[in-house]
Protein backbone atom coordinates (compact mmCIF):
# COMPACT_ATOMS: atom_id res chain seq x y z
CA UNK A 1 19.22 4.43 -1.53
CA UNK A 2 15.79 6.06 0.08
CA UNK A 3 13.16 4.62 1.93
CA UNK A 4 9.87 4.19 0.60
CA UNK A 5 6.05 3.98 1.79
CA UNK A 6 4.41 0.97 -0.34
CA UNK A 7 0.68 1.48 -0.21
CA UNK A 8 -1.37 -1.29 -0.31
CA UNK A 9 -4.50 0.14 -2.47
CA UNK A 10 -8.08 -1.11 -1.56
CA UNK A 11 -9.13 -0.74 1.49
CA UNK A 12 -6.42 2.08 2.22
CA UNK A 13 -6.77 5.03 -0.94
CA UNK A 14 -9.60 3.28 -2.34
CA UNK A 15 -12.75 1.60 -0.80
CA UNK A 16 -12.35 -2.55 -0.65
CA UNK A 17 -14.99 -4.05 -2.54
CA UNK A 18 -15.73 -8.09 -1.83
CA UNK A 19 -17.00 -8.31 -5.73
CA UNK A 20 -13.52 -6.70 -6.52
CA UNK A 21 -12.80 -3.00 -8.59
CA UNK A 22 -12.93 -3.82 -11.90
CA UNK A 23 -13.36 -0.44 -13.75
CA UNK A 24 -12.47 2.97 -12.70
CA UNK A 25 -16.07 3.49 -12.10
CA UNK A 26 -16.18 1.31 -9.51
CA UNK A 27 -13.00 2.82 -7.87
CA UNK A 28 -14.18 5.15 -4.86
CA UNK A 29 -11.43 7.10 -3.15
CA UNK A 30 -11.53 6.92 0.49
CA UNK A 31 -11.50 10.29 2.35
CA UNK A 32 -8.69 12.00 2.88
CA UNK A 33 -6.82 9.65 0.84
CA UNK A 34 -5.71 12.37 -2.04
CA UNK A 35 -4.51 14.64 0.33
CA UNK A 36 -2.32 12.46 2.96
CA UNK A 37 -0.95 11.28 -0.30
CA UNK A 38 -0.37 14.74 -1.32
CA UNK A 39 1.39 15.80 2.10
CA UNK A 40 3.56 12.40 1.94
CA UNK A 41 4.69 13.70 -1.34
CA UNK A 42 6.43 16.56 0.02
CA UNK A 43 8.79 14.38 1.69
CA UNK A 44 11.80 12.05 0.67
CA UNK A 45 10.42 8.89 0.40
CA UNK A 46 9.31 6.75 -2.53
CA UNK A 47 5.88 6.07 -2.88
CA UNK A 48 5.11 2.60 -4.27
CA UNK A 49 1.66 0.73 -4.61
CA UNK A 50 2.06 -2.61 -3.96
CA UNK A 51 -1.63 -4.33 -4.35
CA UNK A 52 -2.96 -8.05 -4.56
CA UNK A 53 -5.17 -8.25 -7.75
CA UNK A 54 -5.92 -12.09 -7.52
CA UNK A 55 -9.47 -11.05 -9.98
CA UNK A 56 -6.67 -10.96 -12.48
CA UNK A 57 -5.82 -14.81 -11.27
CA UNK A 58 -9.60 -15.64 -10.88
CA UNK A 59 -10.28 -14.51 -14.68
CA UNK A 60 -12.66 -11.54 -13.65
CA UNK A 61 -10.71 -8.77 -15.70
CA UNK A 62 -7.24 -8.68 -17.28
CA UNK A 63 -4.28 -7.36 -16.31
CA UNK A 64 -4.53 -4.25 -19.15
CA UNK A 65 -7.87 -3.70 -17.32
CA UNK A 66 -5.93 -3.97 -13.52
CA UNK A 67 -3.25 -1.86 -15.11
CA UNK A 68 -5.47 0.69 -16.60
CA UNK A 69 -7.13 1.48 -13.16
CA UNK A 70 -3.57 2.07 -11.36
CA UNK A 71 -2.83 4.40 -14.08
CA UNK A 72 -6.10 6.17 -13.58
CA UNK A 73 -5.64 5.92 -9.52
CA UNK A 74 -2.03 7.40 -10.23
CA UNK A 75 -3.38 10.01 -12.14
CA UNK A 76 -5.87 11.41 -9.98
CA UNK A 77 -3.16 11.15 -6.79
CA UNK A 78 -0.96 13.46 -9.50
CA UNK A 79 -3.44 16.02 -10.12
CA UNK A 80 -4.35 16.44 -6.30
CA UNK A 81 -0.45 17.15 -6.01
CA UNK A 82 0.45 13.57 -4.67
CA UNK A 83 3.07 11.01 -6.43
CA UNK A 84 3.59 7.65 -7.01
CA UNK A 85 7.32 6.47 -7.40
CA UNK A 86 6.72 3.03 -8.36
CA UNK A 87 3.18 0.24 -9.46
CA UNK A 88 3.45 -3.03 -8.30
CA UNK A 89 0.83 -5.96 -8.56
CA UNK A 90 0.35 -9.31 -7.96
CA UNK A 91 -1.78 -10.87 -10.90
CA UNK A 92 -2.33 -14.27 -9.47
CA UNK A 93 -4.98 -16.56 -7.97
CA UNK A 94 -4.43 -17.01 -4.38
CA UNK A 95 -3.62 -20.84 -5.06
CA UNK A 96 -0.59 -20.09 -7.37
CA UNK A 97 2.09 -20.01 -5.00
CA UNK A 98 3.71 -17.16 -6.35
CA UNK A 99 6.36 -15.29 -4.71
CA UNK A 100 4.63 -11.86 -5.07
CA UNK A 101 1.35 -12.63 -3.99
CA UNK A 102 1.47 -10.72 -0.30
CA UNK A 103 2.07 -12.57 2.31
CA UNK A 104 5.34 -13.16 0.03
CA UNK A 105 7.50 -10.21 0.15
CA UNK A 106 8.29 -10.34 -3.70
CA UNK A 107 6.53 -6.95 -4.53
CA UNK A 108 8.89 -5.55 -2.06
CA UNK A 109 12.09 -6.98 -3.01
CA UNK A 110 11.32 -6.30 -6.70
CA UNK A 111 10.61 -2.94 -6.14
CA UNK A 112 13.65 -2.33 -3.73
CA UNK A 113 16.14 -3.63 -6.33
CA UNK A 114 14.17 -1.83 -9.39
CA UNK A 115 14.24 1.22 -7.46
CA UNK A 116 16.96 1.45 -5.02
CA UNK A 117 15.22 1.53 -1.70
CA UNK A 118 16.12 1.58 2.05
CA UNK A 119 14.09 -1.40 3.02
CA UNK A 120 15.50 -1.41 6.87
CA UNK A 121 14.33 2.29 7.14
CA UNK A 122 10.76 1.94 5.02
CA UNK A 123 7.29 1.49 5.98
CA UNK A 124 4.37 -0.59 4.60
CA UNK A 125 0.39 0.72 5.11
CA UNK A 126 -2.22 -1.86 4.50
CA UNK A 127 -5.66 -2.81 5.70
CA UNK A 128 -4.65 -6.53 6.26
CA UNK A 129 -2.62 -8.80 7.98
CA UNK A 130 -1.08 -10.09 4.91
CA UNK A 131 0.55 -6.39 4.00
CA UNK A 132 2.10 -6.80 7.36
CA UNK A 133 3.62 -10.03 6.78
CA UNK A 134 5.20 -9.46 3.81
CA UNK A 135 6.40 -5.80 5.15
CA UNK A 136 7.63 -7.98 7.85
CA UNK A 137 9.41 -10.59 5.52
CA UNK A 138 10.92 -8.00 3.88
CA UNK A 139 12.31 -5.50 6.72
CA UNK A 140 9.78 -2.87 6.57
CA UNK A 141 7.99 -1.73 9.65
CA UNK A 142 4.46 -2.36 9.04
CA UNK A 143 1.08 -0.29 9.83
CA UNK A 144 -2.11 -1.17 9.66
CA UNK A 145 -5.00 1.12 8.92
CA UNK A 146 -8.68 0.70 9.96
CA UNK A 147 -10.01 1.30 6.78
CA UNK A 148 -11.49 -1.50 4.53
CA UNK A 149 -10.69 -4.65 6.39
CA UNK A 150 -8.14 -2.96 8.73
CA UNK A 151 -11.34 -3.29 11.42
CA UNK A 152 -11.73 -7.26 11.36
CA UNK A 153 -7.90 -7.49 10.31
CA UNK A 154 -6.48 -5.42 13.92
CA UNK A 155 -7.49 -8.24 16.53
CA UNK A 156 -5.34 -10.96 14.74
CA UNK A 157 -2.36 -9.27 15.07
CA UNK A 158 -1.14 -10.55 18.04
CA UNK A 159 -1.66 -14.10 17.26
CA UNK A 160 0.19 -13.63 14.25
CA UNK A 161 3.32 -12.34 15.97
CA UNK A 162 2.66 -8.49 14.94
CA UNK A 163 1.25 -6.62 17.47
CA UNK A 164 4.32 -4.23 17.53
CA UNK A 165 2.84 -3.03 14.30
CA UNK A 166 0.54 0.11 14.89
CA UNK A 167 -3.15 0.23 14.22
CA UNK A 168 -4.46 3.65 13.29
CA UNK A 169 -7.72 5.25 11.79
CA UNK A 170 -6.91 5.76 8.30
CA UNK A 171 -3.97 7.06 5.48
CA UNK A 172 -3.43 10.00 6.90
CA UNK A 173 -3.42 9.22 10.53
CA UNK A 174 -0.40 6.99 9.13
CA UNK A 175 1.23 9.80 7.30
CA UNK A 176 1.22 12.09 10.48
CA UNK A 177 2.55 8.94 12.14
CA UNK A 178 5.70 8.19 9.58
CA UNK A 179 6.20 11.79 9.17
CA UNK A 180 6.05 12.70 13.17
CA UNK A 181 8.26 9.69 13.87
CA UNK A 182 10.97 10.37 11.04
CA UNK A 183 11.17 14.55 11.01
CA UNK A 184 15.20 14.63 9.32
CA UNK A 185 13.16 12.70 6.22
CA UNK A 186 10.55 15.87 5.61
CA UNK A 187 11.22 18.21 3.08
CA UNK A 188 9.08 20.80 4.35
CA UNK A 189 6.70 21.71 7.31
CA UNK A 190 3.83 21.05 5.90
């Protein structure tokens, strides 16, 4: 078993929009996403998206649509040198009750069992509260990132019971901070 890195995806590779992304063309890549995800790449850990999609739920594209901009997000992280390991999503309206929907850890379990992580020695990165409960739920160690609503999101964290969890500027101040923390896990220097 390895430890992973899920990535939440809007609001921490791609720009959050409030009317959703729902074509590639509306996809914007946040700076310095590509190549944080390129340097993370170089080391041992699995890289797994693990993103909310509730316009899927709401009826405002399909899941082949949701689907086909992951692929084309995965694709640009490969030709920038980066990976992905694994693509999760939820597909369901908020009021479903699902068990993968984050807060719910299900995107995390699934993926652990599917791919044979290290949950107890894994991190989640999101721009929300709800990434960090449901890296909580499921024994990861949590970040948050100030990008998308990582700014509104930080001063709830305390009330919420997570204000172990660290706050930083973006995706790559949270690379440097997993791989600076965890050097034995780097394959390389760089």
């Amino acid at each position: 078993m390895r430890p992973a890195v899920f990535l939440d995806r809007d609001g921490v590779i791609i720009e959050n929009r409030d009317d959703y992304v729902k074509t590639w063309a509306e996809a914007r890549l946040l700076p310095g996403a590509l190549e944080a995800l390129a340097r993370l790449s170089r080391s041992s850990y699995a890289l797994v998206l693990f993103t909310n999609q509730s316009a899927i739920g709401r009826g405002i594209i399909s899941l082949a649509e949701a689907q086909a901009i992951n692929r084309r997000l995965i694709a640009e992280i490969q030709g920038h040198g980066g990976r992905i390991d694994g693509d999760y999503l939820c597909p369901h309206h908020p009021d479903d009750a699902c068990t993968c929907r984050k807060p719910a850890p299900g995107m995390l379990l699934r993926a652990a069992t599917e791919l044979h992580l290290d949950l107890a020695h894994s991190y989640a990165i999101g721009d929300a509260v709800t990434d960090l409960q449901a890296a909580r739920a499921a024994g990861v160690r949590g970040i948050l990132v100030r990008t998308g609503r990582g700014r509104t999101q930080a001063g709830l964290l305390t009330a919420l019971g997570l204000a172990d969890c660290p706050v930083l500027a973006d995706l790559g101040a949270a690379v440097d901070h997993i791989l600076g923390l965890t050097p034995q896990l780097r394959r390389d220097s760089a």
